[in-house]
N, C-alpha and C. Protein backbone atom coordinates (compact mmCIF):
# COMPACT_ATOMS: atom_id res chain seq x y z
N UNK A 1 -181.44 -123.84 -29.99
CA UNK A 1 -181.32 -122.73 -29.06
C UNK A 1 -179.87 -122.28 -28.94
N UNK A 2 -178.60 -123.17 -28.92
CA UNK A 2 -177.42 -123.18 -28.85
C UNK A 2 -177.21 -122.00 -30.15
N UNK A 3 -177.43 -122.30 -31.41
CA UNK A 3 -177.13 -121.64 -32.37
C UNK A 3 -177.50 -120.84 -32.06
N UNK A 4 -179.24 -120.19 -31.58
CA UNK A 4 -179.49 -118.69 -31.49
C UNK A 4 -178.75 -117.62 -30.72
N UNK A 5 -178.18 -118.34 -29.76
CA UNK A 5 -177.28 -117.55 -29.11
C UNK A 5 -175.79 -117.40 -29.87
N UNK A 6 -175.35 -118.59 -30.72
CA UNK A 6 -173.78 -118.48 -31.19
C UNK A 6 -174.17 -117.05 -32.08
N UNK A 7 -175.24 -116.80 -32.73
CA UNK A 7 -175.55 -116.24 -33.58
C UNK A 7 -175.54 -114.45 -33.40
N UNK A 8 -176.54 -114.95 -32.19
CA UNK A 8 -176.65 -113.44 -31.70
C UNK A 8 -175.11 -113.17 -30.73
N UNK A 9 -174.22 -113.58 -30.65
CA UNK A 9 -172.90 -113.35 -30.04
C UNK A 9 -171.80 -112.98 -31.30
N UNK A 10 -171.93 -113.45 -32.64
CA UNK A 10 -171.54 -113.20 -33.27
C UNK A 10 -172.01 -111.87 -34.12
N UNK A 11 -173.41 -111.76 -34.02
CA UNK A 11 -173.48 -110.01 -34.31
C UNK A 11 -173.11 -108.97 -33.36
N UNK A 12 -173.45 -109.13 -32.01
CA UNK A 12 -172.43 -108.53 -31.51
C UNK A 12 -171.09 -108.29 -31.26
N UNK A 13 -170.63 -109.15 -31.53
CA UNK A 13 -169.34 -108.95 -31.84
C UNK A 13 -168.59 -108.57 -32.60
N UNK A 14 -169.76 -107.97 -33.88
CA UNK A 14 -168.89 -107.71 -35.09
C UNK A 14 -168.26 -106.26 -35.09
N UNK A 15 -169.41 -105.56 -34.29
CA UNK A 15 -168.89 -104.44 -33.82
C UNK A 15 -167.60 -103.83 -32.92
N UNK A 16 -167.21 -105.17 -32.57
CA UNK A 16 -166.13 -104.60 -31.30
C UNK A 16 -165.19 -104.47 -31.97
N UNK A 17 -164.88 -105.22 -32.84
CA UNK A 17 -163.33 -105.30 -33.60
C UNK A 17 -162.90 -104.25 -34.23
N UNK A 18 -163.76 -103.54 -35.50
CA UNK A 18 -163.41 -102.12 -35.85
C UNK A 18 -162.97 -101.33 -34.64
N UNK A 19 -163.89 -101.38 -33.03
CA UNK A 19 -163.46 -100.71 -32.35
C UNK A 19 -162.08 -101.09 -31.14
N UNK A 20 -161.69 -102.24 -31.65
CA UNK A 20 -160.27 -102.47 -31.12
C UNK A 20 -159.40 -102.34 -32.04
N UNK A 21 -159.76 -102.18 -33.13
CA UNK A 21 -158.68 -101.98 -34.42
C UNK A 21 -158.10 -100.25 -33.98
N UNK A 22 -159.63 -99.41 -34.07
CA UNK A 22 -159.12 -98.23 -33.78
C UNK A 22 -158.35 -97.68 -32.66
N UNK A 23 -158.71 -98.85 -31.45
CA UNK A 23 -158.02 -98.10 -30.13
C UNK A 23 -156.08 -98.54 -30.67
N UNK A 24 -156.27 -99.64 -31.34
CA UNK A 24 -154.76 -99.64 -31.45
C UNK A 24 -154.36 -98.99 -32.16
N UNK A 25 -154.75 -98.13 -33.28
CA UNK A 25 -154.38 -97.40 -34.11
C UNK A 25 -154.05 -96.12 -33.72
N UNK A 26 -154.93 -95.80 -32.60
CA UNK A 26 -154.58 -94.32 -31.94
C UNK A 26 -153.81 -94.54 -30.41
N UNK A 27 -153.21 -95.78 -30.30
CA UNK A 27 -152.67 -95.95 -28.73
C UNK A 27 -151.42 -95.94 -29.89
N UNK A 28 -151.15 -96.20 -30.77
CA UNK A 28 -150.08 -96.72 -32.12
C UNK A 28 -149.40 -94.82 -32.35
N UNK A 29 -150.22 -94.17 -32.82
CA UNK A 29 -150.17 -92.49 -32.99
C UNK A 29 -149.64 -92.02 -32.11
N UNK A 30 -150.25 -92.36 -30.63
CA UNK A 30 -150.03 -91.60 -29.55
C UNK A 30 -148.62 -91.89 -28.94
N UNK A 31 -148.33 -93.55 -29.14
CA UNK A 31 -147.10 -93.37 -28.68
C UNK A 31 -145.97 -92.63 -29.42
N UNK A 32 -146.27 -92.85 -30.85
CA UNK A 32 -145.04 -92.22 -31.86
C UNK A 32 -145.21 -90.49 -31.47
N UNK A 33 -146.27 -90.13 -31.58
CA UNK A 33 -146.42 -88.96 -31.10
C UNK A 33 -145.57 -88.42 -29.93
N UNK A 34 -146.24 -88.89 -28.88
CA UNK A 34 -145.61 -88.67 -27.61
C UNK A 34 -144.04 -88.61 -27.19
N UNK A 35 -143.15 -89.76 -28.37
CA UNK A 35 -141.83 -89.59 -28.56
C UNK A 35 -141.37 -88.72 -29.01
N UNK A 36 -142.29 -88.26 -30.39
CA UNK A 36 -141.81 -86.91 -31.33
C UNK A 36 -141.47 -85.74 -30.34
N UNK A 37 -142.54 -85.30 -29.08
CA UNK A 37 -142.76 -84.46 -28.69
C UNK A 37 -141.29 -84.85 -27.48
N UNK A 38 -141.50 -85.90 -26.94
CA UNK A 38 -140.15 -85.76 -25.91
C UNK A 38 -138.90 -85.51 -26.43
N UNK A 39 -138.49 -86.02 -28.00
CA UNK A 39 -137.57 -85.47 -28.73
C UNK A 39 -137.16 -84.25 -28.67
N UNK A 40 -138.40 -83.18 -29.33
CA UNK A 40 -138.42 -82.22 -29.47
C UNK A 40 -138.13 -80.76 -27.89
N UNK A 41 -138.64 -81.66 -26.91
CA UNK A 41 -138.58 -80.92 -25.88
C UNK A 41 -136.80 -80.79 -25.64
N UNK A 42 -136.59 -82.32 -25.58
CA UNK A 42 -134.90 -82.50 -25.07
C UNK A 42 -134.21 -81.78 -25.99
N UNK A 43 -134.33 -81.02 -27.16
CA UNK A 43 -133.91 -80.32 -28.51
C UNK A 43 -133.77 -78.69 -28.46
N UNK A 44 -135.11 -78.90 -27.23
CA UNK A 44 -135.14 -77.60 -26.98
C UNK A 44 -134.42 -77.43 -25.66
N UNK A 45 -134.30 -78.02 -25.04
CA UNK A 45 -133.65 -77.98 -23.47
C UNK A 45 -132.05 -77.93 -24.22
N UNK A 46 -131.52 -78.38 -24.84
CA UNK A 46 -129.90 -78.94 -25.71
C UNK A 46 -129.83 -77.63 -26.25
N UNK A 47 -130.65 -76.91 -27.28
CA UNK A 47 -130.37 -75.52 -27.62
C UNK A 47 -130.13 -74.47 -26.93
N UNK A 48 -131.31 -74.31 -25.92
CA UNK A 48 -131.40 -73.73 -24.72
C UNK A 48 -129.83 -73.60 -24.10
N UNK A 49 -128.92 -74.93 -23.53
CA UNK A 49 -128.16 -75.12 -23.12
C UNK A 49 -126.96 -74.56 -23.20
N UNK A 50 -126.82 -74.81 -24.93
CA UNK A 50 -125.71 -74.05 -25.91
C UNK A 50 -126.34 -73.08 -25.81
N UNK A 51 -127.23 -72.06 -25.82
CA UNK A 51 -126.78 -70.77 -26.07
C UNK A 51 -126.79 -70.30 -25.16
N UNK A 52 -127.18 -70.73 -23.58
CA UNK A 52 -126.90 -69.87 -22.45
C UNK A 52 -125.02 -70.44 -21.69
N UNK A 53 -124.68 -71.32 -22.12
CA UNK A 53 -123.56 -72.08 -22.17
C UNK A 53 -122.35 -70.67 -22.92
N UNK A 54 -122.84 -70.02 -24.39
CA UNK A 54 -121.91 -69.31 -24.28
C UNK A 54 -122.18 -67.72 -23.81
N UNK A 55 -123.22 -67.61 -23.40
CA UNK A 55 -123.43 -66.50 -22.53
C UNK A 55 -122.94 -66.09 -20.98
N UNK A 56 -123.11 -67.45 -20.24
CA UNK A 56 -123.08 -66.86 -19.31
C UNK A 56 -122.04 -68.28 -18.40
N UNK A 57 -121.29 -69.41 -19.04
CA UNK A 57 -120.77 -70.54 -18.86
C UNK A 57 -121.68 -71.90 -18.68
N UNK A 58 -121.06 -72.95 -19.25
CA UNK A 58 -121.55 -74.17 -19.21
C UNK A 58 -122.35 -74.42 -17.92
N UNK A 59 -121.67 -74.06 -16.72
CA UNK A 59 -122.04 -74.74 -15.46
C UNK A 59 -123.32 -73.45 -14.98
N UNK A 60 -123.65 -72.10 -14.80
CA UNK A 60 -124.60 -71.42 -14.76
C UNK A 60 -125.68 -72.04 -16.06
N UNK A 61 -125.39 -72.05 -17.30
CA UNK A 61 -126.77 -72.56 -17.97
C UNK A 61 -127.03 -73.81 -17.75
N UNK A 62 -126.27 -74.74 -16.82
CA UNK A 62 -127.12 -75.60 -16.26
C UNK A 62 -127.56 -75.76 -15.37
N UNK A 63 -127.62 -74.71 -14.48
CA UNK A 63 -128.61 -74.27 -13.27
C UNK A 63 -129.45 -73.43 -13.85
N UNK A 64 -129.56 -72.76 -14.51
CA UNK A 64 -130.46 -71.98 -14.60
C UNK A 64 -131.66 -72.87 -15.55
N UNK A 65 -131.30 -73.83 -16.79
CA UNK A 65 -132.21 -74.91 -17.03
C UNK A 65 -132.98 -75.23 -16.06
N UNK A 66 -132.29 -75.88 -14.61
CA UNK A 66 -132.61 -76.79 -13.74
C UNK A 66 -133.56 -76.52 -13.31
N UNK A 67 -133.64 -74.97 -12.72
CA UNK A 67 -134.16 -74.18 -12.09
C UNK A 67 -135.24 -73.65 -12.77
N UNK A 68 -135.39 -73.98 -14.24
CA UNK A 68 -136.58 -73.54 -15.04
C UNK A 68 -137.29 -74.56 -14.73
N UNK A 69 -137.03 -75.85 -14.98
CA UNK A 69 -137.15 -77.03 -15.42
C UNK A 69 -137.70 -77.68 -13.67
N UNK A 70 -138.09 -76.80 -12.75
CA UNK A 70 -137.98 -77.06 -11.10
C UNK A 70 -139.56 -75.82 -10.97
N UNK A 71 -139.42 -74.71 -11.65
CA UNK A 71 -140.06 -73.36 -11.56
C UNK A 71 -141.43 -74.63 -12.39
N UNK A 72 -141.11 -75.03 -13.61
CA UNK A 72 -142.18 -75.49 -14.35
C UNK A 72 -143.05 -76.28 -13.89
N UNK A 73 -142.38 -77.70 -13.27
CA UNK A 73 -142.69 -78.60 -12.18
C UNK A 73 -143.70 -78.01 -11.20
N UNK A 74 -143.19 -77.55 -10.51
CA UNK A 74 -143.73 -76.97 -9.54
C UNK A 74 -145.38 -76.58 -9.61
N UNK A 75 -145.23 -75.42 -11.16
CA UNK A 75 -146.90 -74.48 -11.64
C UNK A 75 -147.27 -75.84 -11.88
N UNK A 76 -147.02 -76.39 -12.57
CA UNK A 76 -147.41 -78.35 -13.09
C UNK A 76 -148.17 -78.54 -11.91
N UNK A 77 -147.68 -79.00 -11.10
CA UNK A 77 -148.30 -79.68 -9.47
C UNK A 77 -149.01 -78.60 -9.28
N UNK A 78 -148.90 -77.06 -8.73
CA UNK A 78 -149.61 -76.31 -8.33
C UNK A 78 -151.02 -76.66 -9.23
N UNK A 79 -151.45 -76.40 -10.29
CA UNK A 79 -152.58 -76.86 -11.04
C UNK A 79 -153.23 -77.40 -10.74
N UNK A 80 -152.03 -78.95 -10.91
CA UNK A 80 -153.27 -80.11 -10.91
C UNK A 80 -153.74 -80.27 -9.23
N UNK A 81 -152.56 -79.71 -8.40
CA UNK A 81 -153.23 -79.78 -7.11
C UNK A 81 -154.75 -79.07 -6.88
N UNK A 82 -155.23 -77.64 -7.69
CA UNK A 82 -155.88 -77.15 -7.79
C UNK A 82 -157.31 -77.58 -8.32
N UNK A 83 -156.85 -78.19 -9.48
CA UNK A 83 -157.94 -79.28 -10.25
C UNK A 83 -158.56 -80.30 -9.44
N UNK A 84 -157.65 -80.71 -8.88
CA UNK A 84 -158.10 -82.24 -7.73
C UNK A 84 -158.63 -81.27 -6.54
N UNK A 85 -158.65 -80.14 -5.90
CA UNK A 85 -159.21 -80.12 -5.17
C UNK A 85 -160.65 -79.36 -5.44
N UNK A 86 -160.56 -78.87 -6.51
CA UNK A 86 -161.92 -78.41 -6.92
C UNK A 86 -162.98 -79.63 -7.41
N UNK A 87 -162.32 -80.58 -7.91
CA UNK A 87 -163.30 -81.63 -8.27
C UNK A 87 -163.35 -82.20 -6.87
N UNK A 88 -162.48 -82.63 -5.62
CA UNK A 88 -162.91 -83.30 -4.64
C UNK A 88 -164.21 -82.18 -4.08
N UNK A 89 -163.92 -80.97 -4.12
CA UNK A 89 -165.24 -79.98 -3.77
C UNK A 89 -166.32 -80.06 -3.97
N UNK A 90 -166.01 -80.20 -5.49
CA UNK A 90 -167.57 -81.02 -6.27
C UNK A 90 -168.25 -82.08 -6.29
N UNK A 91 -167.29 -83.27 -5.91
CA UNK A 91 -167.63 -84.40 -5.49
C UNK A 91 -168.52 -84.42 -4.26
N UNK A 92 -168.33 -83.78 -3.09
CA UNK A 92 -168.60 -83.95 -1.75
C UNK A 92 -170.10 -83.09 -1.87
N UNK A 93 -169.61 -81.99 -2.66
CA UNK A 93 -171.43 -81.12 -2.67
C UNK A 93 -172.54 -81.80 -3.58
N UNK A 94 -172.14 -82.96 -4.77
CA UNK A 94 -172.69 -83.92 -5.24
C UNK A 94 -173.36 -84.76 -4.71
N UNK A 95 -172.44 -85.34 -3.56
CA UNK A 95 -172.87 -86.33 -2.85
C UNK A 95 -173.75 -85.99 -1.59
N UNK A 96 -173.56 -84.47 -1.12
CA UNK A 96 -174.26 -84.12 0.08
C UNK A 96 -175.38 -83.91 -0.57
N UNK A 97 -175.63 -83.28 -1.62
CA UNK A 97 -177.13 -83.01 -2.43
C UNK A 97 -178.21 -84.15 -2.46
N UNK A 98 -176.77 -85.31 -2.98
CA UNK A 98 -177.73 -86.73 -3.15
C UNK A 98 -178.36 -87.62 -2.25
N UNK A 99 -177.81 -86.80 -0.83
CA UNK A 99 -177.88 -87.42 0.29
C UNK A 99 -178.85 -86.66 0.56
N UNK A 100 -178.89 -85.53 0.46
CA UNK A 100 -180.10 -84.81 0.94
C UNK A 100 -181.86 -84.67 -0.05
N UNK A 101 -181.24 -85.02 -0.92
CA UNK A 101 -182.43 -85.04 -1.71
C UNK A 101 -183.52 -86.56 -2.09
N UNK A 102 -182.30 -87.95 -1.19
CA UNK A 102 -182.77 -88.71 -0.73
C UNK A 102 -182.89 -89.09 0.39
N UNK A 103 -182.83 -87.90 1.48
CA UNK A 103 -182.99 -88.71 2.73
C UNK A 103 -184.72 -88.80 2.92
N UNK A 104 -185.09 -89.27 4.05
CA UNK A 104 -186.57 -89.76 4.21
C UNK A 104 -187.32 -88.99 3.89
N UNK A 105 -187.47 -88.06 4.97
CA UNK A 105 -187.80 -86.63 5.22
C UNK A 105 -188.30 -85.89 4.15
N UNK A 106 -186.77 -85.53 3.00
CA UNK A 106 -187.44 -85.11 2.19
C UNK A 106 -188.13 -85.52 0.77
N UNK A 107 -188.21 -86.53 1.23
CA UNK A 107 -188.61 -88.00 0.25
C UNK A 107 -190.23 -87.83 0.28
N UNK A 108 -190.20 -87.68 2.04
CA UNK A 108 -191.71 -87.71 2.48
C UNK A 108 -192.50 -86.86 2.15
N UNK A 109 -192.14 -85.68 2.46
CA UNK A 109 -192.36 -84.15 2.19
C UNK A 109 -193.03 -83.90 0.64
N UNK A 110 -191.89 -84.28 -0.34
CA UNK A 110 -191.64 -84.08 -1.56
C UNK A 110 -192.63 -84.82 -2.26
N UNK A 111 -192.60 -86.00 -1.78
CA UNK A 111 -193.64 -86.91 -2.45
C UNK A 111 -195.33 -86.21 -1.97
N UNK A 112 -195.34 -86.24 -0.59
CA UNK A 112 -196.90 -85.59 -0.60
C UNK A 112 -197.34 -84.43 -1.10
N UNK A 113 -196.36 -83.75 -1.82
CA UNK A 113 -196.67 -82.35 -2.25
C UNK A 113 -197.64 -81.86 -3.17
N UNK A 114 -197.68 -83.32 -4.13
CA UNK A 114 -199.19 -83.39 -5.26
C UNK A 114 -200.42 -83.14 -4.71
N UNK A 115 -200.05 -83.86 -3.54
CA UNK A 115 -201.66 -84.25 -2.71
C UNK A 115 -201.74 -82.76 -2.10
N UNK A 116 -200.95 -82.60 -1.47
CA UNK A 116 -201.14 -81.19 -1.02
C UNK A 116 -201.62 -80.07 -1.79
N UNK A 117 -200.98 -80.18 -2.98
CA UNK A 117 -200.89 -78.98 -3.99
C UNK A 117 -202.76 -79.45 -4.23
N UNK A 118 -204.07 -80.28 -4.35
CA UNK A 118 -204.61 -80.71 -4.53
C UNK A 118 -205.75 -80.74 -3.58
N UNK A 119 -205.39 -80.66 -2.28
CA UNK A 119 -206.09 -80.61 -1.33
C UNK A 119 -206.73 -79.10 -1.24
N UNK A 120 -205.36 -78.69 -0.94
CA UNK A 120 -204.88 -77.04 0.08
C UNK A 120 -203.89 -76.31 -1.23
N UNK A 121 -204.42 -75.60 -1.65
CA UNK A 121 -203.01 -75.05 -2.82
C UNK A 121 -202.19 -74.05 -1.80
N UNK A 122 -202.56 -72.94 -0.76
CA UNK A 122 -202.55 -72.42 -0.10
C UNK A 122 -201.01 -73.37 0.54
N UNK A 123 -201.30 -74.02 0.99
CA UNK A 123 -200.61 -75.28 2.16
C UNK A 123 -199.27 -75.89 1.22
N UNK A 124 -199.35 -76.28 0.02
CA UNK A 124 -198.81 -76.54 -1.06
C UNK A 124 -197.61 -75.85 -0.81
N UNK A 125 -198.06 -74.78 -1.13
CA UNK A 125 -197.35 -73.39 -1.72
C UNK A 125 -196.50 -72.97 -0.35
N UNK A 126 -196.69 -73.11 0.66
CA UNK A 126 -196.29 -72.49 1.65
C UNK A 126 -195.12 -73.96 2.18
N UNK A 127 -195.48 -75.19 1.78
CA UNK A 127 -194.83 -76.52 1.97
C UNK A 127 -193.26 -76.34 1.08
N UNK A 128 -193.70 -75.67 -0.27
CA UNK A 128 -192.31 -75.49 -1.25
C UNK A 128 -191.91 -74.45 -1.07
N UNK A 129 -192.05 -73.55 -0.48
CA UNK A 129 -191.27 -72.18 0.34
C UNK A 129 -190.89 -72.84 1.67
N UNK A 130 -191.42 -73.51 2.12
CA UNK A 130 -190.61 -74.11 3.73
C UNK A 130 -189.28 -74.55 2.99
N UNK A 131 -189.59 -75.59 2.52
CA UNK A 131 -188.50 -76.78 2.03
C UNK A 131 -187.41 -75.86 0.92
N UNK A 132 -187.75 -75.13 0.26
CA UNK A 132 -186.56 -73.91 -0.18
C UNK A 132 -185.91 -73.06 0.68
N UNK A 133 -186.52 -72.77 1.82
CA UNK A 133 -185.76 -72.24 2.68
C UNK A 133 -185.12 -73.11 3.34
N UNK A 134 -185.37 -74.39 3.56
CA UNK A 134 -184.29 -75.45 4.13
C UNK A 134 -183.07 -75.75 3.21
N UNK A 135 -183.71 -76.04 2.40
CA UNK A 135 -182.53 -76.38 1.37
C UNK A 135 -181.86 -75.45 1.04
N UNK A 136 -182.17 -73.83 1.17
CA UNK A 136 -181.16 -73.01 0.89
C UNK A 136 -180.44 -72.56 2.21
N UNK A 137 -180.86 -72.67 3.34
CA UNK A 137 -180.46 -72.89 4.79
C UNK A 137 -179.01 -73.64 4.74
N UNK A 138 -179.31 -74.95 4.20
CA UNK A 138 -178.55 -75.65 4.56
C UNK A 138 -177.08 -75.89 3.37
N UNK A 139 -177.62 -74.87 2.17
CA UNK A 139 -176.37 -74.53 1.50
C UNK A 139 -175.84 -73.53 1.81
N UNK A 140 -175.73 -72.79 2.68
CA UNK A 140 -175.34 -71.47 3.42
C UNK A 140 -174.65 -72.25 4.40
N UNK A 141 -174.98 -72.85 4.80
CA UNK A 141 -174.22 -73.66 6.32
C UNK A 141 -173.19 -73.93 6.05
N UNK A 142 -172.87 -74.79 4.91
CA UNK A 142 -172.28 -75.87 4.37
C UNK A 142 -170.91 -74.56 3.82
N UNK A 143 -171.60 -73.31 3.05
CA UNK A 143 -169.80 -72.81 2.36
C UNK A 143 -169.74 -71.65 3.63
């Protein structure tokens, strides 16, 4: 029994390794990458420098960098502040849905609706127009 398991642990496992080979291979890329690109930025900030350096003096093109380099920052955060609050938006109407689509009530409702639809089609029908008007009631409330 010992073996059947060494066995079956060893086919599973054969799979993981190609896939830790690859994560290091692309965590390996990404860092060389990621340097290339900070290189290249500071290359461009250094050019930048010199040529507003003989335009307008050393000490103005390095405020006015700063001040790019402050302007950029800034839209940066503005964004992601934007991103995070649209997904916390989505999160909360996710969770109110899930809350509402399992609370008792309409658990109870929802579930007898076969029987209903079966009994009374009439009654049915008038049960899933109630409960759409609640549920659309109560997404009106909510924005």
């Amino acid at each position: 029994m010992l073996s059947l398991f060494a066995r079956l642990a060893v086919v599973g496992a054969q799979g993981v390794r190609p896939k830790i080979e690859k994560a290091k291979r692309n965590l390996l890329a990404g860092v060389i990458a990621g340097f290339c690109v900070l290189v290249a930025i500071v290359s461009v900030i250094v050019a930048a420098w010199i040529f507003l350096a003989e335009v307008v003096g050393a000490g103005w093109a390095g405020l006015i960098i700063a001040a790019a380099a402050v302007v950029i920052a800034a839209i940066t955060l503005a964004i992601a502040a934007l991103i995070n609050h649209r997904e916390e938006r989505r999160r909360i109407r996710l969770q109110t849905a899930t809350m509402a689509a399992t609370s008792p009530l309409s658990m109870g409702v929802v579930g007898s609706l076969p029987s209903m639809l079966k009994v009374n089609p009439v009654v049915g029908v008038l049960a899933v127009g109630a409960l759409s008007y609640l549920f659309a009631r109560s997404r009106l409330d909510r924005s």
